[in-house]
Protein backbone atom coordinates (compact mmCIF):
# COMPACT_ATOMS: atom_id res chain seq x y z
CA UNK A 1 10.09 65.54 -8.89
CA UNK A 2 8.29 63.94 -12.02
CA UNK A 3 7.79 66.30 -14.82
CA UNK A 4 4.28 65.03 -15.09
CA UNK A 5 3.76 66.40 -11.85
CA UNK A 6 5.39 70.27 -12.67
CA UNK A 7 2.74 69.98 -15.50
CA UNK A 8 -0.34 69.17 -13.56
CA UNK A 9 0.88 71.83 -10.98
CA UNK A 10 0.92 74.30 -13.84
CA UNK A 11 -2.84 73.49 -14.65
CA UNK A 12 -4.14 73.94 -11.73
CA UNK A 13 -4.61 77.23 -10.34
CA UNK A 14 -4.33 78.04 -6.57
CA UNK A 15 -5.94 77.49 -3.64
CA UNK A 16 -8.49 75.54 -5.26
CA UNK A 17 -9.72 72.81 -4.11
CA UNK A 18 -9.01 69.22 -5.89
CA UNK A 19 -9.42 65.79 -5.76
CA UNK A 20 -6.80 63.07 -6.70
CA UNK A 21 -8.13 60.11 -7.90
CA UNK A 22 -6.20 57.31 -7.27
CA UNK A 23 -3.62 59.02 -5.33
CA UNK A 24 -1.52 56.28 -4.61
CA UNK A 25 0.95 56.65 -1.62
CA UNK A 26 0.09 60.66 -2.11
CA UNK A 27 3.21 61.98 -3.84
CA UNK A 28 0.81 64.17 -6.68
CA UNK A 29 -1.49 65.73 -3.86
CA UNK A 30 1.92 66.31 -1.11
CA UNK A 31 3.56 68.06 -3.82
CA UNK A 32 -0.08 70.13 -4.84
CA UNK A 33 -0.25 70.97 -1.44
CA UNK A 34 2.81 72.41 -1.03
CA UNK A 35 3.33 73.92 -3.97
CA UNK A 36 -0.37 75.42 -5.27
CA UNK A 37 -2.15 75.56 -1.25
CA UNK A 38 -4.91 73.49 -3.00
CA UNK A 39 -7.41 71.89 -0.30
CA UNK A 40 -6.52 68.49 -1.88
CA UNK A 41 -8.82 65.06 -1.38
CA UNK A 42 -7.76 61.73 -2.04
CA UNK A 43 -9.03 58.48 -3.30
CA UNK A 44 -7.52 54.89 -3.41
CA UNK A 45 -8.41 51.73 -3.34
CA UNK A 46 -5.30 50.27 -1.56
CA UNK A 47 -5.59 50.16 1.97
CA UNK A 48 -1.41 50.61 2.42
CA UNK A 49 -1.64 53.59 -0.07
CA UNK A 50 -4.30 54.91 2.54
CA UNK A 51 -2.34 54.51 5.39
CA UNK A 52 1.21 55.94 3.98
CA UNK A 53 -0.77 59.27 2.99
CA UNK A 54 -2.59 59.30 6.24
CA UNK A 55 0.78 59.33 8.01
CA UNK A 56 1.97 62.10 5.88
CA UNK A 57 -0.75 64.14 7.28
CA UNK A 58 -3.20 63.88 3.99
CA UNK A 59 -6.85 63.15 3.58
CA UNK A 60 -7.85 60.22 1.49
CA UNK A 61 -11.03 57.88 1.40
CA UNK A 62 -10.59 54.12 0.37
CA UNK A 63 -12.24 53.71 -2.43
CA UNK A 64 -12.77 52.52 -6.02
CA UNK A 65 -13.24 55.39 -8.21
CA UNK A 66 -15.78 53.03 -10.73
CA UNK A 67 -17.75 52.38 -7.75
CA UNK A 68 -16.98 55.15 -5.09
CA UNK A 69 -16.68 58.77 -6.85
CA UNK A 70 -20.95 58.31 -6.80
CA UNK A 71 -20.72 59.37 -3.09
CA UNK A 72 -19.45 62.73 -3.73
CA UNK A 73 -22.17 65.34 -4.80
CA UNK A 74 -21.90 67.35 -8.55
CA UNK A 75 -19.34 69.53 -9.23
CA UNK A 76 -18.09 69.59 -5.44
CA UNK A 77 -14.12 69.76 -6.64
CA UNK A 78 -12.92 72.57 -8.72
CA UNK A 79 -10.06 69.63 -10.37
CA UNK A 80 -10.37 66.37 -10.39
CA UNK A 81 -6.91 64.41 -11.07
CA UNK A 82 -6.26 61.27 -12.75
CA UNK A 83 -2.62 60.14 -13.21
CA UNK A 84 -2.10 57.23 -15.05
CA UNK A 85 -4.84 55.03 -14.03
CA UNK A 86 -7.40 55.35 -16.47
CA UNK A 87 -6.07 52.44 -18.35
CA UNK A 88 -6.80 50.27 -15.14
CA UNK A 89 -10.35 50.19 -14.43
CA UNK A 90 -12.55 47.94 -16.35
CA UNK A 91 -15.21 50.70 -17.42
CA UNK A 92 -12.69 53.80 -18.19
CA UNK A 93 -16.05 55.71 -19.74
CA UNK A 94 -17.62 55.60 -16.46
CA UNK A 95 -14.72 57.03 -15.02
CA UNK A 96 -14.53 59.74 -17.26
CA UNK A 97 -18.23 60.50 -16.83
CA UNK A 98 -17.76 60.54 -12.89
CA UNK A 99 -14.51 62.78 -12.72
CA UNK A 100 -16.61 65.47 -15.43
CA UNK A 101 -19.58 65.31 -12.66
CA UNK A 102 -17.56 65.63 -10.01
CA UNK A 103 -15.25 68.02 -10.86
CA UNK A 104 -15.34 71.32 -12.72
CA UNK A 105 -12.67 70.55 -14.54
CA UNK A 106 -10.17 67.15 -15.02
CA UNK A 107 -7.00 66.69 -15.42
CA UNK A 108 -6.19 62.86 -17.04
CA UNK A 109 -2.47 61.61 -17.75
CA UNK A 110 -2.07 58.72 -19.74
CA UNK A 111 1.00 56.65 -20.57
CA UNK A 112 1.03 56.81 -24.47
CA UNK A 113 0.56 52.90 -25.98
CA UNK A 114 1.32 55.04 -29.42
CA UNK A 115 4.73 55.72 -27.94
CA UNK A 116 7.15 54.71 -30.99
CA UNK A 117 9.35 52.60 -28.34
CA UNK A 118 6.16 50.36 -27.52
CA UNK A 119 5.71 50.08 -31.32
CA UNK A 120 9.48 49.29 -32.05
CA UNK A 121 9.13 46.51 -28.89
CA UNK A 122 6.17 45.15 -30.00
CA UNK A 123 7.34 44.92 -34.10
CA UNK A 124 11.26 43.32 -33.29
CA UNK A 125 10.92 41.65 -30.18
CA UNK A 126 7.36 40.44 -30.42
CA UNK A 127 6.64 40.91 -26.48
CA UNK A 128 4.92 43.40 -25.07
CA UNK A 129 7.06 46.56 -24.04
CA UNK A 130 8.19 47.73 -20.94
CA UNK A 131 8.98 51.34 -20.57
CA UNK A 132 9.48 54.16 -17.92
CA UNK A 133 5.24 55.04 -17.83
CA UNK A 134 4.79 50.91 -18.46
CA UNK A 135 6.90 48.93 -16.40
CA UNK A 136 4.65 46.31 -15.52
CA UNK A 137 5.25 42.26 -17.42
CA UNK A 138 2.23 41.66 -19.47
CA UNK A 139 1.36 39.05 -16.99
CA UNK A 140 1.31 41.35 -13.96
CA UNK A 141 -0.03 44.76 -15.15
CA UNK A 142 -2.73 46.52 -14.04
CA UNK A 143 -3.33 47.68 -17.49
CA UNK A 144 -6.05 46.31 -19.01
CA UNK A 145 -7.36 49.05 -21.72
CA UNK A 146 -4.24 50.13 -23.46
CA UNK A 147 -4.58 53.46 -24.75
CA UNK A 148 -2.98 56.35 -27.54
CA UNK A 149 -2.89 59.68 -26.85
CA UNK A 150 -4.62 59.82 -30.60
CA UNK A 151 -7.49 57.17 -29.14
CA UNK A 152 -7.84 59.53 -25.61
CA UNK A 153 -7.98 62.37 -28.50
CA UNK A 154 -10.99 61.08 -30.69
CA UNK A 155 -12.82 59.83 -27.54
CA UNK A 156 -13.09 62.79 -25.38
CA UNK A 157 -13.97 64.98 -29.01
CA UNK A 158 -16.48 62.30 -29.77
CA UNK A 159 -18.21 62.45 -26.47
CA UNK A 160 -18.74 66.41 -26.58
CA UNK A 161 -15.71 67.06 -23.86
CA UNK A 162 -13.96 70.27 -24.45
CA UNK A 163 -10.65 70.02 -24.06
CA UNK A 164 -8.67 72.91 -22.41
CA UNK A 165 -5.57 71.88 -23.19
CA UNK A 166 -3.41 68.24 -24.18
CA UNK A 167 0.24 68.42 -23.65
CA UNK A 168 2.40 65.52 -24.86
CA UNK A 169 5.55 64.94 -22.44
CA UNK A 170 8.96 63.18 -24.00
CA UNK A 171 11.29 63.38 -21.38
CA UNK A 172 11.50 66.69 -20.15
CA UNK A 173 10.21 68.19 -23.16
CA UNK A 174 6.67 69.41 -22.91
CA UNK A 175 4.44 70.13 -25.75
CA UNK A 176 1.16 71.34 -27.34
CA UNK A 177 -1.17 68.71 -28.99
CA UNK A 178 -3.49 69.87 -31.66
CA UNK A 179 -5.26 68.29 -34.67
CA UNK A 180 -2.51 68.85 -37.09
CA UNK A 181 0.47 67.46 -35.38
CA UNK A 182 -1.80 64.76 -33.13
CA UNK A 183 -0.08 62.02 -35.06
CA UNK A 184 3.34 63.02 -34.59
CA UNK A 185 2.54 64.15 -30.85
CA UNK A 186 1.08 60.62 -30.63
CA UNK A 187 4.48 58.67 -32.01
CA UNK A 188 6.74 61.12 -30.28
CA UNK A 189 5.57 61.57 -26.81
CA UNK A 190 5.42 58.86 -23.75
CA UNK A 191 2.38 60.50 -21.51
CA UNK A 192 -0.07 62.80 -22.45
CA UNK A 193 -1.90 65.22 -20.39
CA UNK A 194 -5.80 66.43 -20.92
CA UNK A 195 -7.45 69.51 -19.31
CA UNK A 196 -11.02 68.68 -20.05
CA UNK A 197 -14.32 70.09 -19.25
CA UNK A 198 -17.78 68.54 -19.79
């Protein structure tokens, strides 16, 4: 089981209920089910994601969260979830905005572009890295706002959101981020993880 997943678990407490945004083929919410009893939602915007977590007995809409998260009324989840797709949709402000409506709280993951192996990459081979939380070619990613745990930092403090609690993740070590070791947290760790509240 991802580590990233352990985490979220840990943030979430239970029987709540929760919606995963971009759930993919389901893993996150399966695991949230079992594990925390959460009434867990879905939303995706592949129609073969859809259909792999319908058949493992889970509820998801299709949908695209820039467009789609509108439909669900104000504060109607007590989490929202966002794994590692923020980086992926064209407006990721929007996003934000929509999963802080929607939910009472969000949980956001993002792989770490300050990662110092992406840096290292990037300095002696001159391409653009691939890594465990980025293992897409440049020419077929889906990422198209890359992102530092240090620029999710200043953005979310900038816009007024209160932040619960950012974890860095290296492996399977999992830590605290604060504002005096954010720029060692930031060339350390390969995801972070936000708690944040609007």
């Amino acid at each position: 089981m991802k580590n990233e997943f352990q985490v979220i678990a840990k943030l979430i407490e239970k029987e709540k209920k929760v919606l995963d945004v971009g759930c993919g083929d389901g893993i996150l919410m399966d695991f949230l089910k079992t594990n925390k009893k959460t009434n867990i939602r879905g939303l995706e915007i592949s129609k073969n994601k859809v259909q792999e977590c319908i058949a493992k007995g889970l509820t998801v809409i299709e949908g695209n969260a820039e467009k789609d998260l509108k439909q669900f009324p104000d504060k109607s989840f007590d989490y929202v979830v966002l794994s590692q797709t923020l980086q992926a949709f064209l407006d990721p402000e929007l996003v934000i905005n929509e999963l802080l409506r929607v939910g009472k709280k969000a949980i956001v993951t993002i792989p770490n572009f300050g990662y110092w192996r992406i840096r290292l990459d990037l300095l002696l081979k001159g391409t653009m890295p691939i890594t465990k939380t980025l293992p897409d070619e440049w020419y077929n990613t889906p990422n198209i706002h890359m992102c530092s745990i240090k620029d999710f930092f200043h953005f979310v403090k900038s816009r007024d959101i209160k932040i619960f609690k950012s974890l860095a993740i290296n492996n399977q070590n999992v830590s605290i981020i604060n504002n005096k070791n954010l720029a060692i947290k930031n060339f350390f760790a390969d995801l972070g993880i936000f708690l944040i509240e609007k």
